[in-house]
N, C-alpha and C. Protein backbone atom coordinates (compact mmCIF):
# COMPACT_ATOMS: atom_id res chain seq x y z
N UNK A 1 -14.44 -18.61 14.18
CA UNK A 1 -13.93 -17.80 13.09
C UNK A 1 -12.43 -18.08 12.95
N UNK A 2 -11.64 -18.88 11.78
CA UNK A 2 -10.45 -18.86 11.78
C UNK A 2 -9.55 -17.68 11.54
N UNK A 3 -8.67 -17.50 11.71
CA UNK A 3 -7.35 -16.89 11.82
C UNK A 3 -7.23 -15.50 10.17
N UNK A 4 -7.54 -16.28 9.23
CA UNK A 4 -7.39 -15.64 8.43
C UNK A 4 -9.28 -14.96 8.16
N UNK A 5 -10.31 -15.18 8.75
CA UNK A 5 -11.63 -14.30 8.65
C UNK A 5 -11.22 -13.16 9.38
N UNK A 6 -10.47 -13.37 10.98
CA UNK A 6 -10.36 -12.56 11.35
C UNK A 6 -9.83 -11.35 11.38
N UNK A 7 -8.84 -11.69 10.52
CA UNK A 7 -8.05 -10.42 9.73
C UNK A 7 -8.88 -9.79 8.36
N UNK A 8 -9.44 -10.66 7.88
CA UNK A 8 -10.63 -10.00 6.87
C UNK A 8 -11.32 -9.05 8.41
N UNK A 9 -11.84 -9.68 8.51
CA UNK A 9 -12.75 -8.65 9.54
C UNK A 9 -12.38 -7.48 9.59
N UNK A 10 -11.29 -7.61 10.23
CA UNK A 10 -9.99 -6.85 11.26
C UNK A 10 -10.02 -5.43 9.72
N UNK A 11 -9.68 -5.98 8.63
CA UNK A 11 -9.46 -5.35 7.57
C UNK A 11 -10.19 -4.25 7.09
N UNK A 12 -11.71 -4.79 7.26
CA UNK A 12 -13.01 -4.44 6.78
C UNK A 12 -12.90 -3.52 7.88
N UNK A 13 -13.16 -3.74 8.66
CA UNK A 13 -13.22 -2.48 10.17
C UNK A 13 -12.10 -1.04 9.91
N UNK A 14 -11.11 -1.74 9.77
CA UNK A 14 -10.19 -0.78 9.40
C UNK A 14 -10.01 0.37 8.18
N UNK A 15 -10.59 -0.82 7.03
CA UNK A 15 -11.13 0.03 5.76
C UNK A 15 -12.01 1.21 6.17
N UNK A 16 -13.04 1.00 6.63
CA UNK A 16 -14.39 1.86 6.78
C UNK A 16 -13.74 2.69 7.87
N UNK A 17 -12.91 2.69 8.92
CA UNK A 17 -12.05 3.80 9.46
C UNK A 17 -11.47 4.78 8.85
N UNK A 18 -10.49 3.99 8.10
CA UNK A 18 -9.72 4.82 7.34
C UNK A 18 -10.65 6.08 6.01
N UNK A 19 -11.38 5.05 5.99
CA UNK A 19 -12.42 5.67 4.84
C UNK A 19 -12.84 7.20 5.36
N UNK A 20 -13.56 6.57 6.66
CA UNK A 20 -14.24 7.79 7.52
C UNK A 20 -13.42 9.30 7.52
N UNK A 21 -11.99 8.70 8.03
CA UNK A 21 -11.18 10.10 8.27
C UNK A 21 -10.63 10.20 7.15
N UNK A 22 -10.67 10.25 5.95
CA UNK A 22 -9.55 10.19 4.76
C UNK A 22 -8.73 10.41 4.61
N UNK A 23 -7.90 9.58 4.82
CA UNK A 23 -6.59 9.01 5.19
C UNK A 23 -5.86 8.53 3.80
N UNK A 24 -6.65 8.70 2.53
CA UNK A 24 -6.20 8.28 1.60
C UNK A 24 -5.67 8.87 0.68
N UNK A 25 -4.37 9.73 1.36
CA UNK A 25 -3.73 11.01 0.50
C UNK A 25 -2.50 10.88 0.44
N UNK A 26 -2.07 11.01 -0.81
CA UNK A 26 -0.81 11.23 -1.05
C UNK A 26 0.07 11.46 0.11
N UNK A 27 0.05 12.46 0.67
CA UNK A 27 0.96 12.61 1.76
C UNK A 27 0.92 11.83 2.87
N UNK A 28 0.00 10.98 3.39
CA UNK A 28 0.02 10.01 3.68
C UNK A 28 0.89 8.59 3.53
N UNK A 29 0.38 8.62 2.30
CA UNK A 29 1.08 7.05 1.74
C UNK A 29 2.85 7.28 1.80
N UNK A 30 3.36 8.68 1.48
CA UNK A 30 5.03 9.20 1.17
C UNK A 30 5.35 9.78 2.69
N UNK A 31 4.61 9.98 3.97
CA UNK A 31 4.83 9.77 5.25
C UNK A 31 5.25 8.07 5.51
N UNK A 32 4.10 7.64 5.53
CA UNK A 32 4.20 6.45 5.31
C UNK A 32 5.60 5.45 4.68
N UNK A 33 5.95 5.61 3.35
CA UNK A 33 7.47 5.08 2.83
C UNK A 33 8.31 5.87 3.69
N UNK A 34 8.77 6.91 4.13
CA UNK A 34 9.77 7.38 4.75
C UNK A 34 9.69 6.97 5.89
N UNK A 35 8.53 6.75 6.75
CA UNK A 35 8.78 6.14 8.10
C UNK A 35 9.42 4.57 8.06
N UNK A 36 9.21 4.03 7.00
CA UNK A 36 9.69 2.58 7.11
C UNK A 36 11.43 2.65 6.82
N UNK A 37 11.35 3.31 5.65
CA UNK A 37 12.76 3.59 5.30
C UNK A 37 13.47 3.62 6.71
N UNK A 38 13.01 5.07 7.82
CA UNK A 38 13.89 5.39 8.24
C UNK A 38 13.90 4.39 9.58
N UNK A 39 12.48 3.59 9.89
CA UNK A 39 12.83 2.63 10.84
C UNK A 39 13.59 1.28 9.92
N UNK A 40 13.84 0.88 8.78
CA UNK A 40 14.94 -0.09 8.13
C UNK A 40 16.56 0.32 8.26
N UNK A 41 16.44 1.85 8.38
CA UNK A 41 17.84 2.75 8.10
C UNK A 41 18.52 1.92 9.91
N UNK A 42 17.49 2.49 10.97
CA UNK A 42 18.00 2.10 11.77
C UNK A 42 17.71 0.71 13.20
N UNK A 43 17.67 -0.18 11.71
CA UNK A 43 17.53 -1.20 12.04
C UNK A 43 16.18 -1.72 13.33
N UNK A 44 15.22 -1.04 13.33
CA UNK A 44 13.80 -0.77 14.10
C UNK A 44 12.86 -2.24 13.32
N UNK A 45 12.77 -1.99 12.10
CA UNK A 45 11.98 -2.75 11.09
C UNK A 45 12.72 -3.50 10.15
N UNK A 46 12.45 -4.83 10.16
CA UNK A 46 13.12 -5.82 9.30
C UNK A 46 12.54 -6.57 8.15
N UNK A 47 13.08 -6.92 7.03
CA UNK A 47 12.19 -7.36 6.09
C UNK A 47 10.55 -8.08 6.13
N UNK A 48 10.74 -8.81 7.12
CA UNK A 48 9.25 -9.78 7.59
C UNK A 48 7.96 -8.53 8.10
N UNK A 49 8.56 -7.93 8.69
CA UNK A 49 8.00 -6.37 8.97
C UNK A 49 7.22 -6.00 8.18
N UNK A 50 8.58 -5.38 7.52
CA UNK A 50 7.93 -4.46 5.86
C UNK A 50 7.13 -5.48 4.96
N UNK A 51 7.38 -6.47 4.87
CA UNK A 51 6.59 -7.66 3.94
C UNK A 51 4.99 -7.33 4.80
N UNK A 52 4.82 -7.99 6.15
CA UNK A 52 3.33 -7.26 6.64
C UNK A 52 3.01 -6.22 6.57
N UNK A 53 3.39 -5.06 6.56
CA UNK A 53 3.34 -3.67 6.00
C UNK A 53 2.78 -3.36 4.50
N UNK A 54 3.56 -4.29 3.94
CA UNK A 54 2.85 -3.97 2.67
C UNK A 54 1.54 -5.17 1.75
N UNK A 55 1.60 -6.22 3.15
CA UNK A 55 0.55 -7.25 2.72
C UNK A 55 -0.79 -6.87 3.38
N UNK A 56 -0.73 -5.66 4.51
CA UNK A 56 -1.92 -4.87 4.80
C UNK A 56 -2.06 -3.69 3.91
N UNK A 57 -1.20 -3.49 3.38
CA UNK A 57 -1.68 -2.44 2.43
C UNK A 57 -2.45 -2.80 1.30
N UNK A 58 -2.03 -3.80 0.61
CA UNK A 58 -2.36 -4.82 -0.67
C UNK A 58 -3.90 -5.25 -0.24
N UNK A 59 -4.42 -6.03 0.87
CA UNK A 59 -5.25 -6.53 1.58
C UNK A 59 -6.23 -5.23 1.30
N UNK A 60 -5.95 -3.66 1.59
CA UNK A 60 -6.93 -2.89 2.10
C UNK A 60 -7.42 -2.84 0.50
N UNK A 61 -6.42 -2.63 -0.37
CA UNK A 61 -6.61 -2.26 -1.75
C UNK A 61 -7.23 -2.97 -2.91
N UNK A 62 -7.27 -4.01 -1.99
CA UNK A 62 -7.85 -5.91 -2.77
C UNK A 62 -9.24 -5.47 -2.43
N UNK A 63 -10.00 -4.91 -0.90
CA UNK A 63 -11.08 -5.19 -0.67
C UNK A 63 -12.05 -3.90 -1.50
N UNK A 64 -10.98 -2.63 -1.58
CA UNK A 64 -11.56 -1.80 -2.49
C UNK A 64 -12.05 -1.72 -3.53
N UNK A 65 -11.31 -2.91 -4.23
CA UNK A 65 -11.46 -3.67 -5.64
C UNK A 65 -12.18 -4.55 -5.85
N UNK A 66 -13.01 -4.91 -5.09
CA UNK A 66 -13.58 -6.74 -5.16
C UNK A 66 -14.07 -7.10 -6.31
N UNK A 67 -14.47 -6.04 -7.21
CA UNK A 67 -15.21 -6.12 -7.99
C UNK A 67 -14.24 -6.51 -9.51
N UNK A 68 -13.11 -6.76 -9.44
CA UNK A 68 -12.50 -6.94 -10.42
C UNK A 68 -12.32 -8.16 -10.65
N UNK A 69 -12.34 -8.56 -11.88
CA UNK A 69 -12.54 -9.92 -12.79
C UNK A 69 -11.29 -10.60 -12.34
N UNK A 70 -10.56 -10.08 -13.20
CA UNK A 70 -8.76 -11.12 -13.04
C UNK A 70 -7.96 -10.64 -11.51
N UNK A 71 -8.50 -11.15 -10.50
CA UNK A 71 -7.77 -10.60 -8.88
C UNK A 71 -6.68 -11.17 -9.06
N UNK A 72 -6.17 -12.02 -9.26
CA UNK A 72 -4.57 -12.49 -9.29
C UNK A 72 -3.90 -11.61 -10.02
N UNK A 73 -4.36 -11.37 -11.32
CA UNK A 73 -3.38 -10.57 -12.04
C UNK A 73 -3.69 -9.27 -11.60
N UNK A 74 -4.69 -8.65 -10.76
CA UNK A 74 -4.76 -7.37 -10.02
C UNK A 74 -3.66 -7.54 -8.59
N UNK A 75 -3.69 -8.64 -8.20
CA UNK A 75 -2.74 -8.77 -7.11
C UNK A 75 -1.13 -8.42 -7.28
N UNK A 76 -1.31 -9.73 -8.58
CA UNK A 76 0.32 -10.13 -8.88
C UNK A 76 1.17 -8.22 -9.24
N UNK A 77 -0.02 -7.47 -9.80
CA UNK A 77 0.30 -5.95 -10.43
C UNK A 77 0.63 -5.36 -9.14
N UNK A 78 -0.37 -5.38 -8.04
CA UNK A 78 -0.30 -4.65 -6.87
C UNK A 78 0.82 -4.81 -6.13
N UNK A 79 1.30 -6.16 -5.94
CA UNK A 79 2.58 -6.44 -5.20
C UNK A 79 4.00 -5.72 -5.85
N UNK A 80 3.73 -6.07 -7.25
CA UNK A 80 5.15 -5.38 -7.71
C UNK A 80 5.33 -3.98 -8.19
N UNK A 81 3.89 -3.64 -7.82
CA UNK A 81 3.96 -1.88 -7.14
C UNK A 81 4.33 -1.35 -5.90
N UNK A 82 4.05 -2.13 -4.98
CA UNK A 82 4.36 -1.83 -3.51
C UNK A 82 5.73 -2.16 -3.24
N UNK A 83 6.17 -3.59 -3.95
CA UNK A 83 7.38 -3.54 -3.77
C UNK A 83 8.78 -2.07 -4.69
N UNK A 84 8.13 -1.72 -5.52
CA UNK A 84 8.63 -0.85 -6.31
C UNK A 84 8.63 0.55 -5.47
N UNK A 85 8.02 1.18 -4.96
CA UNK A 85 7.84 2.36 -4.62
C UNK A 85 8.19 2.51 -2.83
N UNK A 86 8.43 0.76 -1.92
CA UNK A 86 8.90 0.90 -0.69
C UNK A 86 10.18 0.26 -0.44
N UNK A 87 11.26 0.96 0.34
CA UNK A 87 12.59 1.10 0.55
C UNK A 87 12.95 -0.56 0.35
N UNK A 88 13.53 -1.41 0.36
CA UNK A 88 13.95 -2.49 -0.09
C UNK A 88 15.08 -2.97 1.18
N UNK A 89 14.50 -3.96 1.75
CA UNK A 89 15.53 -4.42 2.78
C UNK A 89 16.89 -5.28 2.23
N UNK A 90 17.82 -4.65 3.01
CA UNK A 90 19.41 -5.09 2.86
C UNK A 90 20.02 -4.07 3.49
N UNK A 91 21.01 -3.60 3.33
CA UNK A 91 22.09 -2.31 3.31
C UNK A 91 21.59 -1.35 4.40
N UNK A 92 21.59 -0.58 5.33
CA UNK A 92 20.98 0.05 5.87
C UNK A 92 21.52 1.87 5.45
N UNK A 93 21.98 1.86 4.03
CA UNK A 93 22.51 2.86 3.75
C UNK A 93 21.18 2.12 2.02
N UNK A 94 20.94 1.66 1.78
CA UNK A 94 19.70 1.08 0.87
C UNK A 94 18.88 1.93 0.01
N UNK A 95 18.86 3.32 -0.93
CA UNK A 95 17.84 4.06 -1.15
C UNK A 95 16.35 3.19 -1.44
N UNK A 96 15.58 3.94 -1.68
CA UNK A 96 14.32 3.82 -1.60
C UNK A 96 13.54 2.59 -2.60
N UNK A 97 14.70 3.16 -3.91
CA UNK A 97 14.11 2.09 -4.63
C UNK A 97 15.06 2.40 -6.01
N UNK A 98 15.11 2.41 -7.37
CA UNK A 98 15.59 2.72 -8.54
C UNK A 98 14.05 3.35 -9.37
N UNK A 99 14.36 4.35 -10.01
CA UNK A 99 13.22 4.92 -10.60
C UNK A 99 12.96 3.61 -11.86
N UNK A 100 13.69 2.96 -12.40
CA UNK A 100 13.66 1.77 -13.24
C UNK A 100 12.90 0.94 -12.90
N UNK A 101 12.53 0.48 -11.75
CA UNK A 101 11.73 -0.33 -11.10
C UNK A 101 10.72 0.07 -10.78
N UNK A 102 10.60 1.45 -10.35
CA UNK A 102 8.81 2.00 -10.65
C UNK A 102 8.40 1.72 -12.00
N UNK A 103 9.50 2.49 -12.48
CA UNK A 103 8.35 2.52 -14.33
C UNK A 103 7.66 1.38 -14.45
N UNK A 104 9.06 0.19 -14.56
CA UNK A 104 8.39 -1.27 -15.01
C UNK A 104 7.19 -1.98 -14.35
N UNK A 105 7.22 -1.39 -13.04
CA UNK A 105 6.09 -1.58 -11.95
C UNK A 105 4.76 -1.46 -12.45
N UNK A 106 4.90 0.00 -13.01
CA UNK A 106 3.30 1.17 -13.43
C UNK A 106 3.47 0.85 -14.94
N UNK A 107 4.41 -0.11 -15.74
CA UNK A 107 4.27 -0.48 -16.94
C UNK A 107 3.25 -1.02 -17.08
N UNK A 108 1.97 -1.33 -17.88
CA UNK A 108 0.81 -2.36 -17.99
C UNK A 108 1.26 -3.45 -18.86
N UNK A 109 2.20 -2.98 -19.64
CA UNK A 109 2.54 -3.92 -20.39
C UNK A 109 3.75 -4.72 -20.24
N UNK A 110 4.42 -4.23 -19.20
CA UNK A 110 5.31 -5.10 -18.64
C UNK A 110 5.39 -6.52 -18.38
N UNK A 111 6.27 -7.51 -18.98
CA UNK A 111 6.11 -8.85 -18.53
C UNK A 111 6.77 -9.52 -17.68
N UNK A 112 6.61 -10.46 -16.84
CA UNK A 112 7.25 -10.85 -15.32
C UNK A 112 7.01 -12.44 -15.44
């Protein structure tokens, strides 16, 4: 099994966990951004980090979806949501994000 099945696997296992205990709540996901924030604030978590952080998140949300026609352009949408709504590495004084960059994020009609 190569490297990248096994993280499908790994994924799939994890999905149907998470599923089990529902784990898929708001307060969750905004626990979740503040813990990264505050391990970026003090230098704990570094961009390559947060990039896997949010390429398992994308991953769980891809497999929820399988069923969708255009996956790239479901991807390409998903990434520049996640990147929109989690703290942004640089500055360790950095807020979270610009509310400008959500909108255009959750824009559908936004072009990139």
């Amino acid at each position: 099994m190569s490297s990248m099945e096994q993280r499908a696997a790994g994924a799939r296992e994890l999905h149907r966990t998470i599923d089990f205990l529902g784990l898929r709540a708001h307060a969750t996901t905004v626990g979740l951004i503040q813990l990264c924030e505050e391990l970026l604030k003090v230098g704990i978590l570094d961009a390559p980090a947060l990039e896997r952080i949010k390429d398992s998140i994308r991953m769980e949300l891809t497999l929820s979806q399988a069923r969708i026609s255009n996956q790239t352009l479901f991807d390409e949408t998903l990434r520049r949501r996640l990147d929109a709504i989690f703290p942004h590495c640089g500055s360790p004084k950095e807020p979270v994000g610009e509310i400008h960059d959500l909108e255009e994020a959750l824009d559908p009609d936004a072009t990139h």
